[in-house]
Protein backbone atom coordinates (compact mmCIF):
# COMPACT_ATOMS: atom_id res chain seq x y z
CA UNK A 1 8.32 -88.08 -30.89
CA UNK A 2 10.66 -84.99 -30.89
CA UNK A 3 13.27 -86.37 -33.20
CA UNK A 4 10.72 -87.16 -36.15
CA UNK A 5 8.87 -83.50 -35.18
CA UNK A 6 12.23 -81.85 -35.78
CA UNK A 7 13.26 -83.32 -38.38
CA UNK A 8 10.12 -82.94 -40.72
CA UNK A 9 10.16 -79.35 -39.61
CA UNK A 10 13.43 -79.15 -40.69
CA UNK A 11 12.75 -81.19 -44.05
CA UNK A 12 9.78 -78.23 -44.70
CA UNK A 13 12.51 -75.72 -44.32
CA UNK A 14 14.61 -77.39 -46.46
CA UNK A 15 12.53 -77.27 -49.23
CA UNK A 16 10.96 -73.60 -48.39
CA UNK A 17 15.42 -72.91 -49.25
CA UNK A 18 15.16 -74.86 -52.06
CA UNK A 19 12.09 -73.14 -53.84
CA UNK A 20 13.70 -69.62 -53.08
CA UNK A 21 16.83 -70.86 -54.09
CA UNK A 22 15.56 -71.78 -57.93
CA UNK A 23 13.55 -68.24 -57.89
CA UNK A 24 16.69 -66.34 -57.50
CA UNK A 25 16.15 -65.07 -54.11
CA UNK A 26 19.74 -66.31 -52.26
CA UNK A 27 19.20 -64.06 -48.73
CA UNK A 28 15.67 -65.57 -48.12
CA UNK A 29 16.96 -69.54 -49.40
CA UNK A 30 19.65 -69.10 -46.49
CA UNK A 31 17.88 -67.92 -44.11
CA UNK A 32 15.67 -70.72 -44.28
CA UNK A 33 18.16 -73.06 -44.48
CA UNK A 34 19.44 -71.77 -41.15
CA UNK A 35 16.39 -72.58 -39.86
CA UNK A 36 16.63 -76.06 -41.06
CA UNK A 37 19.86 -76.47 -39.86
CA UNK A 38 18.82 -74.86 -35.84
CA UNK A 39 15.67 -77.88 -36.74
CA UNK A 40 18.36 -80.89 -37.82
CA UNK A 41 20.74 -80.03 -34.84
CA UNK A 42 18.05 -80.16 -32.17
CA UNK A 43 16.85 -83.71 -33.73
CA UNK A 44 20.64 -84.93 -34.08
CA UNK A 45 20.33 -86.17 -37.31
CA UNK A 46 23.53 -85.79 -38.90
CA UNK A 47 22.36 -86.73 -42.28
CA UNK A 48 20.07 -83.68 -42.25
CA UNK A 49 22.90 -81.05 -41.25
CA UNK A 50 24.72 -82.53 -44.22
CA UNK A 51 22.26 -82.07 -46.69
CA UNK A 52 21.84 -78.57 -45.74
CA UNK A 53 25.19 -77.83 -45.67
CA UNK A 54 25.65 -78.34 -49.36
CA UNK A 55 22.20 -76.52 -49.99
CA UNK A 56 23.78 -73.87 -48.42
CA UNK A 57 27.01 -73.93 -50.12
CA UNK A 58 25.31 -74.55 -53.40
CA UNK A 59 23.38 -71.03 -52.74
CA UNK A 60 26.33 -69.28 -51.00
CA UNK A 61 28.14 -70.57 -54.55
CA UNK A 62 25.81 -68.88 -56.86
CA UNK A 63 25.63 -65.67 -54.79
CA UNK A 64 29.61 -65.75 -55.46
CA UNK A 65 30.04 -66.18 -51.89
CA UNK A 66 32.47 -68.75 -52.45
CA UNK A 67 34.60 -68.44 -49.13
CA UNK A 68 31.02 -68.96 -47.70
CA UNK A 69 30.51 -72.21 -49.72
CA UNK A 70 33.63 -73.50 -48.47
């Protein structure tokens, strides 16, 4: 179904963040996490938009983003 396709697309794009996030490269770890996020809306799963919320905040955090992490 749709809801399962979106959400282990968005699951694959959460952890495509998460790997760029540990090698440093912030830009490229939120822009897949926006992807994730466009992925999690479309399947309604509001436990996925939280968890990539705080990815993202995490990441905006270390770039010193912090409004952004807020």
């Amino acid at each position: 179904d749709n809801v399962t396709y979106y959400s282990d697309k968005a699951n694959a794009f959460s952890c495509f963040s998460t790997v760029e996030k540990l090698r440093g490269n912030y830009a490229n770890s939120i822009l897949y996490s926006y992807k994730a996020l466009e992925l999690c809306n479309e399947a309604n799963d509001s436990l996925c938009l939280s968890s990539i919320a705080n990815n993202m905040a995490t990441t905006y955090n270390l770039m010193g983003d912090y409004g952004a992490a807020v």
